[in-house]
PDB file of N, CA and C in Angstrom:
ATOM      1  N   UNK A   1       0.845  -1.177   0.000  1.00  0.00           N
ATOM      2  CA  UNK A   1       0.000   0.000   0.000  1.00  0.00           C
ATOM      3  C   UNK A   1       0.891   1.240   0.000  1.00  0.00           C
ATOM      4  N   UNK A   2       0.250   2.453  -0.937  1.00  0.00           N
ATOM      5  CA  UNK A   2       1.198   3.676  -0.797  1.00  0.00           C
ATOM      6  C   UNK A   2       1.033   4.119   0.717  1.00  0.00           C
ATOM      7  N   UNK A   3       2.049   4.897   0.594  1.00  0.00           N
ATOM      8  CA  UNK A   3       1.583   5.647   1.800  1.00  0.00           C
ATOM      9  C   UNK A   3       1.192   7.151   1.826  1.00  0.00           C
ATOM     10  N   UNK A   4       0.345   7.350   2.459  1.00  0.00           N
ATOM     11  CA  UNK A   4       0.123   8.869   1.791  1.00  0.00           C
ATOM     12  C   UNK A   4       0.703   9.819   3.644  1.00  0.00           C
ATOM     13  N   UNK A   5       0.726  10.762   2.848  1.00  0.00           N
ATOM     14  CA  UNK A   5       1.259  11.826   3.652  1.00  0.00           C
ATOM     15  C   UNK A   5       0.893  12.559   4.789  1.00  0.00           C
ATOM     16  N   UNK A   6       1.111  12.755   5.926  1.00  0.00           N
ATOM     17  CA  UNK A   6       0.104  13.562   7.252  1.00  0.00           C
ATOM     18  C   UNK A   6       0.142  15.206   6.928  1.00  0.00           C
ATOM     19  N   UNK A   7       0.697  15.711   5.747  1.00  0.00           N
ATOM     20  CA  UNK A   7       1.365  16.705   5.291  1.00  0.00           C
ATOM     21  C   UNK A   7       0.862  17.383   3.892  1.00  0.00           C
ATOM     22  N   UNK A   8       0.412  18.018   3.811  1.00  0.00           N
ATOM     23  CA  UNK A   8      -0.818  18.654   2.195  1.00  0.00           C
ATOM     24  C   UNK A   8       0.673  19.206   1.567  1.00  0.00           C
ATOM     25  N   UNK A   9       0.447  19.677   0.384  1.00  0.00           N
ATOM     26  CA  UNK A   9       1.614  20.304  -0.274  1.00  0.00           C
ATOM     27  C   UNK A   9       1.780  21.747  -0.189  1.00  0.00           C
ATOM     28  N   UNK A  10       0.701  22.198   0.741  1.00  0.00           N
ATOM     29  CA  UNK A  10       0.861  23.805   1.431  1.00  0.00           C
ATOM     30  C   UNK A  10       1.482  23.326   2.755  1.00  0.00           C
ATOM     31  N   UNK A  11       2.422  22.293   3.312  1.00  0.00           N
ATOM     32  CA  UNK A  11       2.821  22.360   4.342  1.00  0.00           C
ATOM     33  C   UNK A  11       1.988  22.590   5.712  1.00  0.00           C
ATOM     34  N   UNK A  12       0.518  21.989   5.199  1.00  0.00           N
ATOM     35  CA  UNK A  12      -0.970  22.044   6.596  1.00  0.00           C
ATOM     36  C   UNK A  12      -0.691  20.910   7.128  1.00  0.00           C
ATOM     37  N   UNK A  13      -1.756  20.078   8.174  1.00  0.00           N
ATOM     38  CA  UNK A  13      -1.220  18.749   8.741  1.00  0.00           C
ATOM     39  C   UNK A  13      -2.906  18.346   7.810  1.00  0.00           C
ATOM     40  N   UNK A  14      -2.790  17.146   7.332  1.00  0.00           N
ATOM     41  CA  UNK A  14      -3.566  16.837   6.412  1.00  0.00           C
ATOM     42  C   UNK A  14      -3.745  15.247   6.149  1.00  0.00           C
ATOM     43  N   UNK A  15      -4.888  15.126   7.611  1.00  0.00           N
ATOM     44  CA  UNK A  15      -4.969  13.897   8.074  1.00  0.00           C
ATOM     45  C   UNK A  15      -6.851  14.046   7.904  1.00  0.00           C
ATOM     46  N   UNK A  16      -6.993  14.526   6.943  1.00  0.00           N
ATOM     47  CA  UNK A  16      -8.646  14.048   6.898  1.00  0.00           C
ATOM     48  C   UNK A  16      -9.104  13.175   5.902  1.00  0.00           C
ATOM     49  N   UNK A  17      -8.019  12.761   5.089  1.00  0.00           N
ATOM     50  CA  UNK A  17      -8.382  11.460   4.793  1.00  0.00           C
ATOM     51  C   UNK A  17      -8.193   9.981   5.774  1.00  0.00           C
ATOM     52  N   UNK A  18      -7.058  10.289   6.383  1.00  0.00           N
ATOM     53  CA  UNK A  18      -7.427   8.477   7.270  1.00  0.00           C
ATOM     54  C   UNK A  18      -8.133   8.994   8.098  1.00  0.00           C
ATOM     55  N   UNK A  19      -8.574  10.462   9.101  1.00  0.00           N
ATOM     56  CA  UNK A  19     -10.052   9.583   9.324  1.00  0.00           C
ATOM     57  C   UNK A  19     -11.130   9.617   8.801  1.00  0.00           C
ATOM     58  N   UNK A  20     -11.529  10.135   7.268  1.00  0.00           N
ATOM     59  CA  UNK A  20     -12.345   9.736   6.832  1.00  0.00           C
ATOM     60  C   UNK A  20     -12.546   8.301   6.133  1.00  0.00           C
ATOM     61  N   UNK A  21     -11.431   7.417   7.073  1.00  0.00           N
ATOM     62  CA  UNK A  21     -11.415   6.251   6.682  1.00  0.00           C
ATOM     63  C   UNK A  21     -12.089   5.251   8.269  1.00  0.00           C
ATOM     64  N   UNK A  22     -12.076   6.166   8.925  1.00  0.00           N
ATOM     65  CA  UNK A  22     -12.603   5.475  10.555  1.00  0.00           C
ATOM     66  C   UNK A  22     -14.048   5.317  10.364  1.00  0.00           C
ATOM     67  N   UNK A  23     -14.840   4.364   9.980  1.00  0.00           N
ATOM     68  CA  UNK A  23     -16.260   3.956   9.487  1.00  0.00           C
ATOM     69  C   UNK A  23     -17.019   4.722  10.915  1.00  0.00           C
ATOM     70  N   UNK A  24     -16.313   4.055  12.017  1.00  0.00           N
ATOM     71  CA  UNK A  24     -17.316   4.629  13.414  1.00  0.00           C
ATOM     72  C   UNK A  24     -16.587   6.142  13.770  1.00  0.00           C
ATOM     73  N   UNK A  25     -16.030   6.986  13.303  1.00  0.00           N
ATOM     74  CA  UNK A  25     -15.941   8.471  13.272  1.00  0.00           C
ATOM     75  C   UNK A  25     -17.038   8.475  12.715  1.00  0.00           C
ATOM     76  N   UNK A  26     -17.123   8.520  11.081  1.00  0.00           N
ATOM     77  CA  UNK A  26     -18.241   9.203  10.418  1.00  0.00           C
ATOM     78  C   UNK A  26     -19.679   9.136  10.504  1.00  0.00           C
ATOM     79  N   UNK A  27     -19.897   7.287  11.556  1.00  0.00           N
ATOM     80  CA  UNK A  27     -21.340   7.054  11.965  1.00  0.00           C
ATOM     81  C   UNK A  27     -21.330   7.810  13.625  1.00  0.00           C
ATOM     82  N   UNK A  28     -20.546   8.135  14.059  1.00  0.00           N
ATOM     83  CA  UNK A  28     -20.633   8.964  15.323  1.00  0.00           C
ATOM     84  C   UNK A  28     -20.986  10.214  14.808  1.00  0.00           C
ATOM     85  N   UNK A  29     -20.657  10.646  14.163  1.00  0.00           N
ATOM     86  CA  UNK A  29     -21.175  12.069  13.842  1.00  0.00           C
ATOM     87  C   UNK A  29     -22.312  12.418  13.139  1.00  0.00           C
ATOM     88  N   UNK A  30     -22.682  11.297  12.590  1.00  0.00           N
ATOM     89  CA  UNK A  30     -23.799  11.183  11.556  1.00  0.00           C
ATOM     90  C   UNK A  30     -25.058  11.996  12.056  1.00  0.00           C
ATOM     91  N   UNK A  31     -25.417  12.182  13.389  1.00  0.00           N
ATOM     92  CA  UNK A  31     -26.255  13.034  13.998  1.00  0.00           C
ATOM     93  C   UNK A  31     -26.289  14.306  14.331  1.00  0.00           C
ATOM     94  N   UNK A  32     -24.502  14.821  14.751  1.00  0.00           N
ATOM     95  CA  UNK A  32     -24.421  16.067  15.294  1.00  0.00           C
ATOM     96  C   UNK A  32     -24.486  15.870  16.585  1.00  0.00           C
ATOM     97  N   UNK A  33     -24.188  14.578  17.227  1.00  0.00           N
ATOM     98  CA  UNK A  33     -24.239  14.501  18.558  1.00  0.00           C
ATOM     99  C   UNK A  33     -23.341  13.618  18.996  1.00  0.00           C
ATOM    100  N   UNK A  34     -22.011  13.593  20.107  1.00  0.00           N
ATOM    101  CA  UNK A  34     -21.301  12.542  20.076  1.00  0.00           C
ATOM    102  C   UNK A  34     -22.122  12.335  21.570  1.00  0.00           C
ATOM    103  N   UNK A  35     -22.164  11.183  21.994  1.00  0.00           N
ATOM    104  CA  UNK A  35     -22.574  10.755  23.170  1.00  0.00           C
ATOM    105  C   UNK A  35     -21.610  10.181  23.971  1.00  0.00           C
ATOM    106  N   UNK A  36     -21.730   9.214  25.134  1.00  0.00           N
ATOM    107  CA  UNK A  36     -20.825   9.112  26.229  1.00  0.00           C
ATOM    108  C   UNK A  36     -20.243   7.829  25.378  1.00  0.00           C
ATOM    109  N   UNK A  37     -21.101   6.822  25.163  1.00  0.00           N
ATOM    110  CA  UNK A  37     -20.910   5.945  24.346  1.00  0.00           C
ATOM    111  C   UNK A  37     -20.220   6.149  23.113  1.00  0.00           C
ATOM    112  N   UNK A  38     -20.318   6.871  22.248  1.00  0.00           N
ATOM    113  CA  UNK A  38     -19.278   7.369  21.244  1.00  0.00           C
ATOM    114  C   UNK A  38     -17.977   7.687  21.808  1.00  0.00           C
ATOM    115  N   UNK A  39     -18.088   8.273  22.779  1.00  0.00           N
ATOM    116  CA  UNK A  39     -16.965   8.645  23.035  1.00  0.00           C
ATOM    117  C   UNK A  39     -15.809   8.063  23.703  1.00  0.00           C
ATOM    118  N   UNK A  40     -16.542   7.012  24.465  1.00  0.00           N
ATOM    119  CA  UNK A  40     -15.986   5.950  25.533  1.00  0.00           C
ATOM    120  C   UNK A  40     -15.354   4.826  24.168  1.00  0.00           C
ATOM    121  N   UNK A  41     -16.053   4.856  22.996  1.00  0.00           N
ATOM    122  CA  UNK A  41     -15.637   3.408  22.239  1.00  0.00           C
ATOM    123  C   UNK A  41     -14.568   4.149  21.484  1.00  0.00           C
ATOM    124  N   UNK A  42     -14.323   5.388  21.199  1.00  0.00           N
ATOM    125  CA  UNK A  42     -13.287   6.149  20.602  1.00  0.00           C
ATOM    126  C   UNK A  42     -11.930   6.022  21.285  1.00  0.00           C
ATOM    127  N   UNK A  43     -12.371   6.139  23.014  1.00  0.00           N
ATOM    128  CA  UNK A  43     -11.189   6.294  23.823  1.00  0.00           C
ATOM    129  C   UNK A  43     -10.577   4.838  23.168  1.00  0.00           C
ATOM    130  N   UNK A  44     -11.613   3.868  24.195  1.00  0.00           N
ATOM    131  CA  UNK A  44     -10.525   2.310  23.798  1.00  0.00           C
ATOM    132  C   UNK A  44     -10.317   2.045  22.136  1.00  0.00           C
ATOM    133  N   UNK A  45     -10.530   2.899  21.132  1.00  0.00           N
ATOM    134  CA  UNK A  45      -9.816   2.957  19.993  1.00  0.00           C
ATOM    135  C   UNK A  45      -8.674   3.403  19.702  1.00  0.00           C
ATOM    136  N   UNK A  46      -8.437   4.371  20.687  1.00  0.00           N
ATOM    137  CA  UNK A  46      -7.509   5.347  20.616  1.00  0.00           C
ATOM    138  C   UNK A  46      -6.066   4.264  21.930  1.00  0.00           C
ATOM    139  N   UNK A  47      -6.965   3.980  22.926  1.00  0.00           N
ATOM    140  CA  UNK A  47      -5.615   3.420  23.542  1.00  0.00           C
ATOM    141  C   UNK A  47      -5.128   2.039  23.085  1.00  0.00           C
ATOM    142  N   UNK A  48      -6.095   1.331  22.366  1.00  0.00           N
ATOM    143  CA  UNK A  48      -5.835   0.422  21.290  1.00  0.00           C
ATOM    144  C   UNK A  48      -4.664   0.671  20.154  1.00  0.00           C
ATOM    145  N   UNK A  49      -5.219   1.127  19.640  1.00  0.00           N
ATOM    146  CA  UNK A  49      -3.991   2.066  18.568  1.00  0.00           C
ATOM    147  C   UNK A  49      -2.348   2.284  19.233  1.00  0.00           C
ATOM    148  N   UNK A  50      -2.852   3.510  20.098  1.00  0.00           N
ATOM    149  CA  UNK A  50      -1.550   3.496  21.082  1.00  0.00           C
ATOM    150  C   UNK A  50      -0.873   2.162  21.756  1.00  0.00           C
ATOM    151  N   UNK A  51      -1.289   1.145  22.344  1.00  0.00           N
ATOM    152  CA  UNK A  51      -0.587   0.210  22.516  1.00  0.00           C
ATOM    153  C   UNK A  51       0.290  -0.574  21.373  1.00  0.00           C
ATOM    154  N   UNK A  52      -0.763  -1.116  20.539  1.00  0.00           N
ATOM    155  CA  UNK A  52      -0.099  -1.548  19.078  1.00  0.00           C
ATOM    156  C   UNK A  52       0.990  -0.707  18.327  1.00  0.00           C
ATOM    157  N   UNK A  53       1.003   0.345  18.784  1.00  0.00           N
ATOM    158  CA  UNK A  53       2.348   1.305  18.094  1.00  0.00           C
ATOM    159  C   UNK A  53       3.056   1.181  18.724  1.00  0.00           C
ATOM    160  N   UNK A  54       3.368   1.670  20.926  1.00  0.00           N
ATOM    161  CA  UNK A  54       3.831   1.856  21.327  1.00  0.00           C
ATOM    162  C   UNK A  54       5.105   0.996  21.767  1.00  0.00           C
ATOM    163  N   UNK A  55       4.475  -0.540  21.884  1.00  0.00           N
ATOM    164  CA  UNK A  55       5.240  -2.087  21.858  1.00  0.00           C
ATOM    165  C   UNK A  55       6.048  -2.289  21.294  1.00  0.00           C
ATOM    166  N   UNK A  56       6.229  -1.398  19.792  1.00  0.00           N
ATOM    167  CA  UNK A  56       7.057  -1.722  18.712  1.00  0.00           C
ATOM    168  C   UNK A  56       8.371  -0.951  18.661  1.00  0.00           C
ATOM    169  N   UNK A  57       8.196   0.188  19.676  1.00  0.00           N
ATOM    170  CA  UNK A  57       8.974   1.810  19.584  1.00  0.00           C
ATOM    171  C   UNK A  57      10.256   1.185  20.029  1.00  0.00           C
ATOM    172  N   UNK A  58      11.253   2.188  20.062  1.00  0.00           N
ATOM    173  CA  UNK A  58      12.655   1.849  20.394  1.00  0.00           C
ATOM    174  C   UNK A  58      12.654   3.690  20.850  1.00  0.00           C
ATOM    175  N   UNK A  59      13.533   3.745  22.136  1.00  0.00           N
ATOM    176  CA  UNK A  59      13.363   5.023  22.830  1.00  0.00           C
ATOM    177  C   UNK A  59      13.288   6.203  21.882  1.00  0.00           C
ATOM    178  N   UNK A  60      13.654   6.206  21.035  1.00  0.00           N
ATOM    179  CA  UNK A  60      13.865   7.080  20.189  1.00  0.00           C
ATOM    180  C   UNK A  60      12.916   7.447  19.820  1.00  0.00           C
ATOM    181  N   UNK A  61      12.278   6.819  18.836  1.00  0.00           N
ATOM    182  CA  UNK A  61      11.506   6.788  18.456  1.00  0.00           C
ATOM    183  C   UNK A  61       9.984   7.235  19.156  1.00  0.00           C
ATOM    184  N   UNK A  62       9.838   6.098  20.575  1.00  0.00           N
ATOM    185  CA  UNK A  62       8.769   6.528  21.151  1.00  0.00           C
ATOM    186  C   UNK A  62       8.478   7.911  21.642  1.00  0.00           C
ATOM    187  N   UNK A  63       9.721   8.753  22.178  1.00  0.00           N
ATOM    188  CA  UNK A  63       9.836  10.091  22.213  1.00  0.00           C
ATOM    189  C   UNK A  63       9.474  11.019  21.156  1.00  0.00           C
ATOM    190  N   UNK A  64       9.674  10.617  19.626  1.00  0.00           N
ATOM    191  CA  UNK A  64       9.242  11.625  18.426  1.00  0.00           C
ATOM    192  C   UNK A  64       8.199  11.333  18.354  1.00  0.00           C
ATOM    193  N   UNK A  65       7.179   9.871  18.707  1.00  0.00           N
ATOM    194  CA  UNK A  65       5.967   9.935  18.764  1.00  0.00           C
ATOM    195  C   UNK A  65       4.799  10.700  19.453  1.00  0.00           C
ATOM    196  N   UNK A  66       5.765  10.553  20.734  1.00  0.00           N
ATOM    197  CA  UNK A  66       4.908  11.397  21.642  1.00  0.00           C
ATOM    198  C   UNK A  66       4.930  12.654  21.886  1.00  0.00           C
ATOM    199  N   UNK A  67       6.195  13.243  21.079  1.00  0.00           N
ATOM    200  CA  UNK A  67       5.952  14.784  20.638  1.00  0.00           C
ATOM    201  C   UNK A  67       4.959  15.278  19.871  1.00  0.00           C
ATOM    202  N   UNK A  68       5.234  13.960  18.472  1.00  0.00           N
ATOM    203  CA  UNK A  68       3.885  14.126  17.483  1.00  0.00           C
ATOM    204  C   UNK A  68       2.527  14.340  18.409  1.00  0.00           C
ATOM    205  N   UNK A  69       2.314  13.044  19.093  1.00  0.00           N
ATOM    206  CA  UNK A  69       0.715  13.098  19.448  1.00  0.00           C
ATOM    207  C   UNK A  69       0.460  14.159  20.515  1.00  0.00           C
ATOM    208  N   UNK A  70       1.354  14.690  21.646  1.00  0.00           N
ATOM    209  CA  UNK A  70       1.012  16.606  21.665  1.00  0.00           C
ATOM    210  C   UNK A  70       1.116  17.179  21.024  1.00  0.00           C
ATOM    211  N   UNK A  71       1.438  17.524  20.066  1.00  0.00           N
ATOM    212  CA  UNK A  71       1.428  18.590  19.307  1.00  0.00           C
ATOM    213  C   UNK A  71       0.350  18.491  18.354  1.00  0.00           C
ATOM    214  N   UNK A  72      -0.173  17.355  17.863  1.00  0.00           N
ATOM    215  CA  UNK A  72      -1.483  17.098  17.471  1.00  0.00           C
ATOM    216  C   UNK A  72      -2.771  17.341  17.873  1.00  0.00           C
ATOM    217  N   UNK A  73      -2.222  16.899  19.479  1.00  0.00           N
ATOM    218  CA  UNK A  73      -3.417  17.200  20.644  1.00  0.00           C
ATOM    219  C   UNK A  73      -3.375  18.794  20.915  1.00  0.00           C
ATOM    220  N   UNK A  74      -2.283  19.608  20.996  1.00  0.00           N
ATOM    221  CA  UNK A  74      -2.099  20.647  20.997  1.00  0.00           C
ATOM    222  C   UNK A  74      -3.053  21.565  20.077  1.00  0.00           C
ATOM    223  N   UNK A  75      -2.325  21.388  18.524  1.00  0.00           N
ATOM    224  CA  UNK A  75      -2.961  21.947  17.574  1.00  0.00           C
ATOM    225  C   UNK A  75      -4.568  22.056  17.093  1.00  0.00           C
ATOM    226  N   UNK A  76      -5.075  20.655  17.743  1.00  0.00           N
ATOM    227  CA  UNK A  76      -6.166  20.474  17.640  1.00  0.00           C
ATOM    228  C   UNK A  76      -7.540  20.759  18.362  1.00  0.00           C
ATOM    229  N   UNK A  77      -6.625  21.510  19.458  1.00  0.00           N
ATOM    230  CA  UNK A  77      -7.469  21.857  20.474  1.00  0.00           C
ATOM    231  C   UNK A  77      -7.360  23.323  20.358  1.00  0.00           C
ATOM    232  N   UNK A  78      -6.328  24.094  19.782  1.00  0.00           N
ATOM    233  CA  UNK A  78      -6.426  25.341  19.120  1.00  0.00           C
ATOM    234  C   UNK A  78      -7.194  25.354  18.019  1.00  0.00           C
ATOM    235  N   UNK A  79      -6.764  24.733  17.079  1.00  0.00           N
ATOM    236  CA  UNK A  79      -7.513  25.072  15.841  1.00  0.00           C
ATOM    237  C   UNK A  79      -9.259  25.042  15.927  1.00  0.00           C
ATOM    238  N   UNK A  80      -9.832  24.216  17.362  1.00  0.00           N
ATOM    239  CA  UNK A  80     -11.073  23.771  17.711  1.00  0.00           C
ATOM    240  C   UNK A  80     -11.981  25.252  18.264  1.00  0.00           C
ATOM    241  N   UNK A  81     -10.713  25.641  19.587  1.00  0.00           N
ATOM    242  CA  UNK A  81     -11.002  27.022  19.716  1.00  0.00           C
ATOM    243  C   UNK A  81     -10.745  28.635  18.771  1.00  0.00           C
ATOM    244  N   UNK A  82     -10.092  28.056  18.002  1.00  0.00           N
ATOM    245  CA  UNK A  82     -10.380  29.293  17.189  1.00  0.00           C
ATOM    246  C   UNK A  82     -11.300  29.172  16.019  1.00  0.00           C
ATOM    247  N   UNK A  83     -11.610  27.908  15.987  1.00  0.00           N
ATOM    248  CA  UNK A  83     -12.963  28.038  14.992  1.00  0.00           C
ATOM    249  C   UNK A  83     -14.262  28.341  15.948  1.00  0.00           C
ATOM    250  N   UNK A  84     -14.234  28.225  16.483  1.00  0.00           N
ATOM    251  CA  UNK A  84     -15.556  28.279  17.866  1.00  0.00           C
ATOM    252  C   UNK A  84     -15.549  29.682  17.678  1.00  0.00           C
ATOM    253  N   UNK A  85     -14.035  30.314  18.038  1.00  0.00           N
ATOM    254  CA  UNK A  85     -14.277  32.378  18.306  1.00  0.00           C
ATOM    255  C   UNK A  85     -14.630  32.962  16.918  1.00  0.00           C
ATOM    256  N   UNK A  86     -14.077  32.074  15.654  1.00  0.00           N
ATOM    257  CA  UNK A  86     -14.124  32.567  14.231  1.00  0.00           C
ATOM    258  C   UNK A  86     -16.007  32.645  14.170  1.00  0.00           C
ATOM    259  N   UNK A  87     -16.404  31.552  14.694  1.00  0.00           N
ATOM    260  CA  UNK A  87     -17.855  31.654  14.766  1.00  0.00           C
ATOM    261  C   UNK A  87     -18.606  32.209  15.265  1.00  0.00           C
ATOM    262  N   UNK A  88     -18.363  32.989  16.587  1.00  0.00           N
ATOM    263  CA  UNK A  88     -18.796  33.560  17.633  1.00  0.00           C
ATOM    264  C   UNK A  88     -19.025  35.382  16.945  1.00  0.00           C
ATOM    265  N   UNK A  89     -17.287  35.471  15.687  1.00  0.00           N
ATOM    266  CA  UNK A  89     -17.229  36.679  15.672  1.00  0.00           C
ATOM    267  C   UNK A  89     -18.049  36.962  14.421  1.00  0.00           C
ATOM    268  N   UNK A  90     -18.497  35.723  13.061  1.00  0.00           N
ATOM    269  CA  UNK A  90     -19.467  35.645  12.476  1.00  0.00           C
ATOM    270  C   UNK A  90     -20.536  36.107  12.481  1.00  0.00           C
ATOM    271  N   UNK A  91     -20.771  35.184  13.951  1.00  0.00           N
ATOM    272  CA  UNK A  91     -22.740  35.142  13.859  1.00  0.00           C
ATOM    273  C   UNK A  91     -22.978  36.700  14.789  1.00  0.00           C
ATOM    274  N   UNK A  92     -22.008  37.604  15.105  1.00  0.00           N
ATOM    275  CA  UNK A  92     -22.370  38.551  15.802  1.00  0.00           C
ATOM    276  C   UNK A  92     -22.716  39.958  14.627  1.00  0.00           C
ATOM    277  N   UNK A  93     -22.120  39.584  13.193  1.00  0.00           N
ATOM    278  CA  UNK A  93     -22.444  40.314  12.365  1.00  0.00           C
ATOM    279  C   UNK A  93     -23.792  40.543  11.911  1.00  0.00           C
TER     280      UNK A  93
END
């Protein structure tokens, strides 16, 4: 399989294709509502994932990972709040 890139060719982080490959992302959202249950089966997806990667790491490595996944978690929780204020400063027009 190719591998495709976490990286657009404007240098963005450009990961909305694999998860528009997560079948239960796109049926979790399918409403506009994530629930406790959505969210609880996401977690053990997510620490699922993380184990299966983490087993394999060599120190090195596991350290550039876990820079990646703050700075992911980072970015993503900015980019979340500034679309929220981008909206806020919208709908006040």
């Amino acid at each position: 399989m190719a591998r495709t890139s976490w990286i657009d060719d404007d240098s963005h982080p450009d990961l909305d294709a694999h998860v528009g490959n997560l079948e239960h992302f796109a049926a979790s959202l399918a409403d506009g509502v994530i629930d406790d249950q959505e969210l609880a089966t996401q977690e053990k997806n997510l620490v699922g994932a993380m184990r299966a990667v983490e087993a394999g790491l060599s120190d090195d490595q596991h350290a550039k990972v876990t820079k990646l996944l703050a700075e992911l978690t980072a970015y993503s929780v900015m980019r979340t709040l500034h679309e929220m204020a981008q909206a806020r400063v919208q709908g006040k027009r």
